[in-house]
Structures are given as C-alpha cells and as structure tokens.
C-alpha atoms as a PDB file:
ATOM      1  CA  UNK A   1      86.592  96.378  64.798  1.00  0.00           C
ATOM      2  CA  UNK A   2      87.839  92.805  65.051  1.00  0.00           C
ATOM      3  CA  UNK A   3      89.844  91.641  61.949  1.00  0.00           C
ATOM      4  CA  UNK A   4      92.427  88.830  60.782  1.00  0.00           C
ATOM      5  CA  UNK A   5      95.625  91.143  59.411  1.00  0.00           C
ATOM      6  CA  UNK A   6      94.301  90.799  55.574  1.00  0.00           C
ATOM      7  CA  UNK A   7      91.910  92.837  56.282  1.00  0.00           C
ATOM      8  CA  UNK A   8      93.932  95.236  57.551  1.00  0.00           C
ATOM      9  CA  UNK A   9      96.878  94.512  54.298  1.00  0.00           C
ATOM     10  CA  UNK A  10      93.646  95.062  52.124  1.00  0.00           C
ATOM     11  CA  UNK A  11      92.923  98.666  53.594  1.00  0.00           C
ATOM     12  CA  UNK A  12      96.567  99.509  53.088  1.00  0.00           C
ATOM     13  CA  UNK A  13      96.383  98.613  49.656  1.00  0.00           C
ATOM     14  CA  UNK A  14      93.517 100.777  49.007  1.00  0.00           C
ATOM     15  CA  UNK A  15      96.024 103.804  50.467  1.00  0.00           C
ATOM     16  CA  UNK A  16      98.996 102.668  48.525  1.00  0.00           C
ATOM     17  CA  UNK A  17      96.522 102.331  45.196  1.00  0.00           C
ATOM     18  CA  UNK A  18      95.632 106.229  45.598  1.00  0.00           C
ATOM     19  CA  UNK A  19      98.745 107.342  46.375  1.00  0.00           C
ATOM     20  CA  UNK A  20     100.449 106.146  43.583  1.00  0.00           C
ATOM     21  CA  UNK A  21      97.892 105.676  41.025  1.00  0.00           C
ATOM     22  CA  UNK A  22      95.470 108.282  41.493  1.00  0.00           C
ATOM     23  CA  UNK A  23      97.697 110.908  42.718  1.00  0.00           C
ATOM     24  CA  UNK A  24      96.495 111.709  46.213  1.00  0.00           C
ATOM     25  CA  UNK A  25      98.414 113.465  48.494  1.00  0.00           C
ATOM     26  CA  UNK A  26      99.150 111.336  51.820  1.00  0.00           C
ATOM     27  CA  UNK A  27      96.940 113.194  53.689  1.00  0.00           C
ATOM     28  CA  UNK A  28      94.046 112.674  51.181  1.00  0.00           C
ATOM     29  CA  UNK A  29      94.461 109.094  50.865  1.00  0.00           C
ATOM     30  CA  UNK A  30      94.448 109.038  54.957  1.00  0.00           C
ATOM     31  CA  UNK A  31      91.423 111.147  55.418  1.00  0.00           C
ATOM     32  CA  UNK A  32      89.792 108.811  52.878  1.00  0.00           C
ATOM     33  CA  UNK A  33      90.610 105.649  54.703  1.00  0.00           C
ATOM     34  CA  UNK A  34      89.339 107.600  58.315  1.00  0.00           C
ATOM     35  CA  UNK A  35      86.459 108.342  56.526  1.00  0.00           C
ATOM     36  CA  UNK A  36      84.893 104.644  55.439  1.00  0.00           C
ATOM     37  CA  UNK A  37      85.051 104.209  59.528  1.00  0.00           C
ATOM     38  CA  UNK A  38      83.755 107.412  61.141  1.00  0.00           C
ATOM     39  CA  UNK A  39      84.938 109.255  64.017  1.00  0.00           C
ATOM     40  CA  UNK A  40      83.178 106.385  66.180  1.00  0.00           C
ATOM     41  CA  UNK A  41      85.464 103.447  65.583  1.00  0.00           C
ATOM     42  CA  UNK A  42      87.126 103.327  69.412  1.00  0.00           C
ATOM     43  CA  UNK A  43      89.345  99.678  68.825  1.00  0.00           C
ATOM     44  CA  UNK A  44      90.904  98.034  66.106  1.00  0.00           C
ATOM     45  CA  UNK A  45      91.997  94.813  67.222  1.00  0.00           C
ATOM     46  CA  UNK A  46      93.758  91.991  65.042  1.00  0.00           C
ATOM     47  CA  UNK A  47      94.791  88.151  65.396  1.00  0.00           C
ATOM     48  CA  UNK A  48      94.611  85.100  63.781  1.00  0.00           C
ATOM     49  CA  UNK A  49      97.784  85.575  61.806  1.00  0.00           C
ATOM     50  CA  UNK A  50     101.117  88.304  62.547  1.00  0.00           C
ATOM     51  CA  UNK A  51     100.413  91.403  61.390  1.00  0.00           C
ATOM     52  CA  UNK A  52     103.132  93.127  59.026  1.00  0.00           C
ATOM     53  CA  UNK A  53     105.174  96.291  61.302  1.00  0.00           C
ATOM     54  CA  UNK A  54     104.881  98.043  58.182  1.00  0.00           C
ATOM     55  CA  UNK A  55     100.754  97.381  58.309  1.00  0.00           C
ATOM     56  CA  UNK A  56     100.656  98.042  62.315  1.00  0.00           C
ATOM     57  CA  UNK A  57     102.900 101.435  61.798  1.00  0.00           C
ATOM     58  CA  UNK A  58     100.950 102.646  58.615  1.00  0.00           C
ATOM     59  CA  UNK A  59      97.463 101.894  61.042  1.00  0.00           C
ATOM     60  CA  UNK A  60      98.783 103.805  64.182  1.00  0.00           C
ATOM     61  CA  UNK A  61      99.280 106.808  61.934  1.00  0.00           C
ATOM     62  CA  UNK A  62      96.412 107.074  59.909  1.00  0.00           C
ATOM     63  CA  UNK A  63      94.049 106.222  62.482  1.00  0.00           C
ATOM     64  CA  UNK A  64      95.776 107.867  65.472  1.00  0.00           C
ATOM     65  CA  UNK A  65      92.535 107.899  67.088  1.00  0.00           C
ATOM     66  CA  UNK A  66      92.141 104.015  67.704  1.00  0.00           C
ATOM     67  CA  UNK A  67      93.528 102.138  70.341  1.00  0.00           C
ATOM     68  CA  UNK A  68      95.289  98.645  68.159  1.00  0.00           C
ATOM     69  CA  UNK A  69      95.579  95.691  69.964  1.00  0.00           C
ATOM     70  CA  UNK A  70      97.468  92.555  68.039  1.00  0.00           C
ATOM     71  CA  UNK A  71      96.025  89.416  69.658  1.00  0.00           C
ATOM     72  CA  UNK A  72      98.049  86.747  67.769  1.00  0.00           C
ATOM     73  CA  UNK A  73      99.623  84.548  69.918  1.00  0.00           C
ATOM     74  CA  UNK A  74      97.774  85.404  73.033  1.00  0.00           C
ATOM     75  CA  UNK A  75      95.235  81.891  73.435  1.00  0.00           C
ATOM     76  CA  UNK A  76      98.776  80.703  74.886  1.00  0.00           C
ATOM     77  CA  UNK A  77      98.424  83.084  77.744  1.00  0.00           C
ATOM     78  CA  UNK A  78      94.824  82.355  78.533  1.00  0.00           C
ATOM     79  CA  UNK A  79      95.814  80.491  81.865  1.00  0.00           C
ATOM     80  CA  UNK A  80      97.280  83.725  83.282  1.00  0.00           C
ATOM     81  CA  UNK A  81      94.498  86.014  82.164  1.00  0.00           C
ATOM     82  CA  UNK A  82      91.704  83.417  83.623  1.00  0.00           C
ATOM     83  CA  UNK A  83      93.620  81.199  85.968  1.00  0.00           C
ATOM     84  CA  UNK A  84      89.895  80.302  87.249  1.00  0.00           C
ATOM     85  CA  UNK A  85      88.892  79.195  84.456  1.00  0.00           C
ATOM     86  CA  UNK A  86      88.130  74.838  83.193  1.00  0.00           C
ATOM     87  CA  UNK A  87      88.460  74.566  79.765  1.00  0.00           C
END
C-alpha cells in the first residue's frame, strides 16, 4: 500500500477513537486495524509529506508484519539510485 502520511494519521485515529471512546482494549483496537488489510498486505510505503514518529512507531507495532518504507525526501537522491538515467 502506497499512501501520503494522512492516510496513515487517519488510520491512527480510528485506533485512538476505539480506545478511548469505545473502550477497546489495545489489542482489540490493533487486531481491528490488521483486520481492514488482511494477512496479505506485504509493504506499506509513505511520502509526499513527513510522517509523524509517533504515526511510524504506532504502524511498526500494530502491523509488525509489514515492511514501512518512508519515501519523503528521496526524489533528491534519484541521481544515485539511477545514475543512468536522462530526465
């Protein structure tokens, strides 16, 4: 899954919302999150924008599964990942 960082703010909302409001225990709340995704999802990979330590920390536990990649920042690199390439 390729996302900008609100996505990623909006599915730690969701969390925070039944943790506190509807009175889920942490692991409840994460197996709900897990579960909108399936046991398939292999990548989670966000850029456009930073994303929050709090956001990439809260992500790496819950879904412990998925390799996260942040690619913000990273189109200033492209000459040393494709020096070949003419753009």
């Amino acid at each position: 899954m390729a996302c900008p960082p609100r996505i990623l703010k909006s599915l730690h909302s969701i969390w925070t919302d039944k943790v506190k409001h509807e009175g889920c225990t942490v692991e409840d709340a994460d197996s709900y999150i897990v579960e909108r995704f399936g046991s398939r999802m292999k990548f989670v990979i966000s850029g456009g924008a930073p994303t929050p330590p709090n956001i990439v920390s809260w992500l790496k536990r819950v879904m412990h599964h998925v390799t996260y990649q942040d690619s913000y920042g990273m189109s200033v690199l492209y000459p040393f990942y494709f020096p070949s390439s003419t753009f």
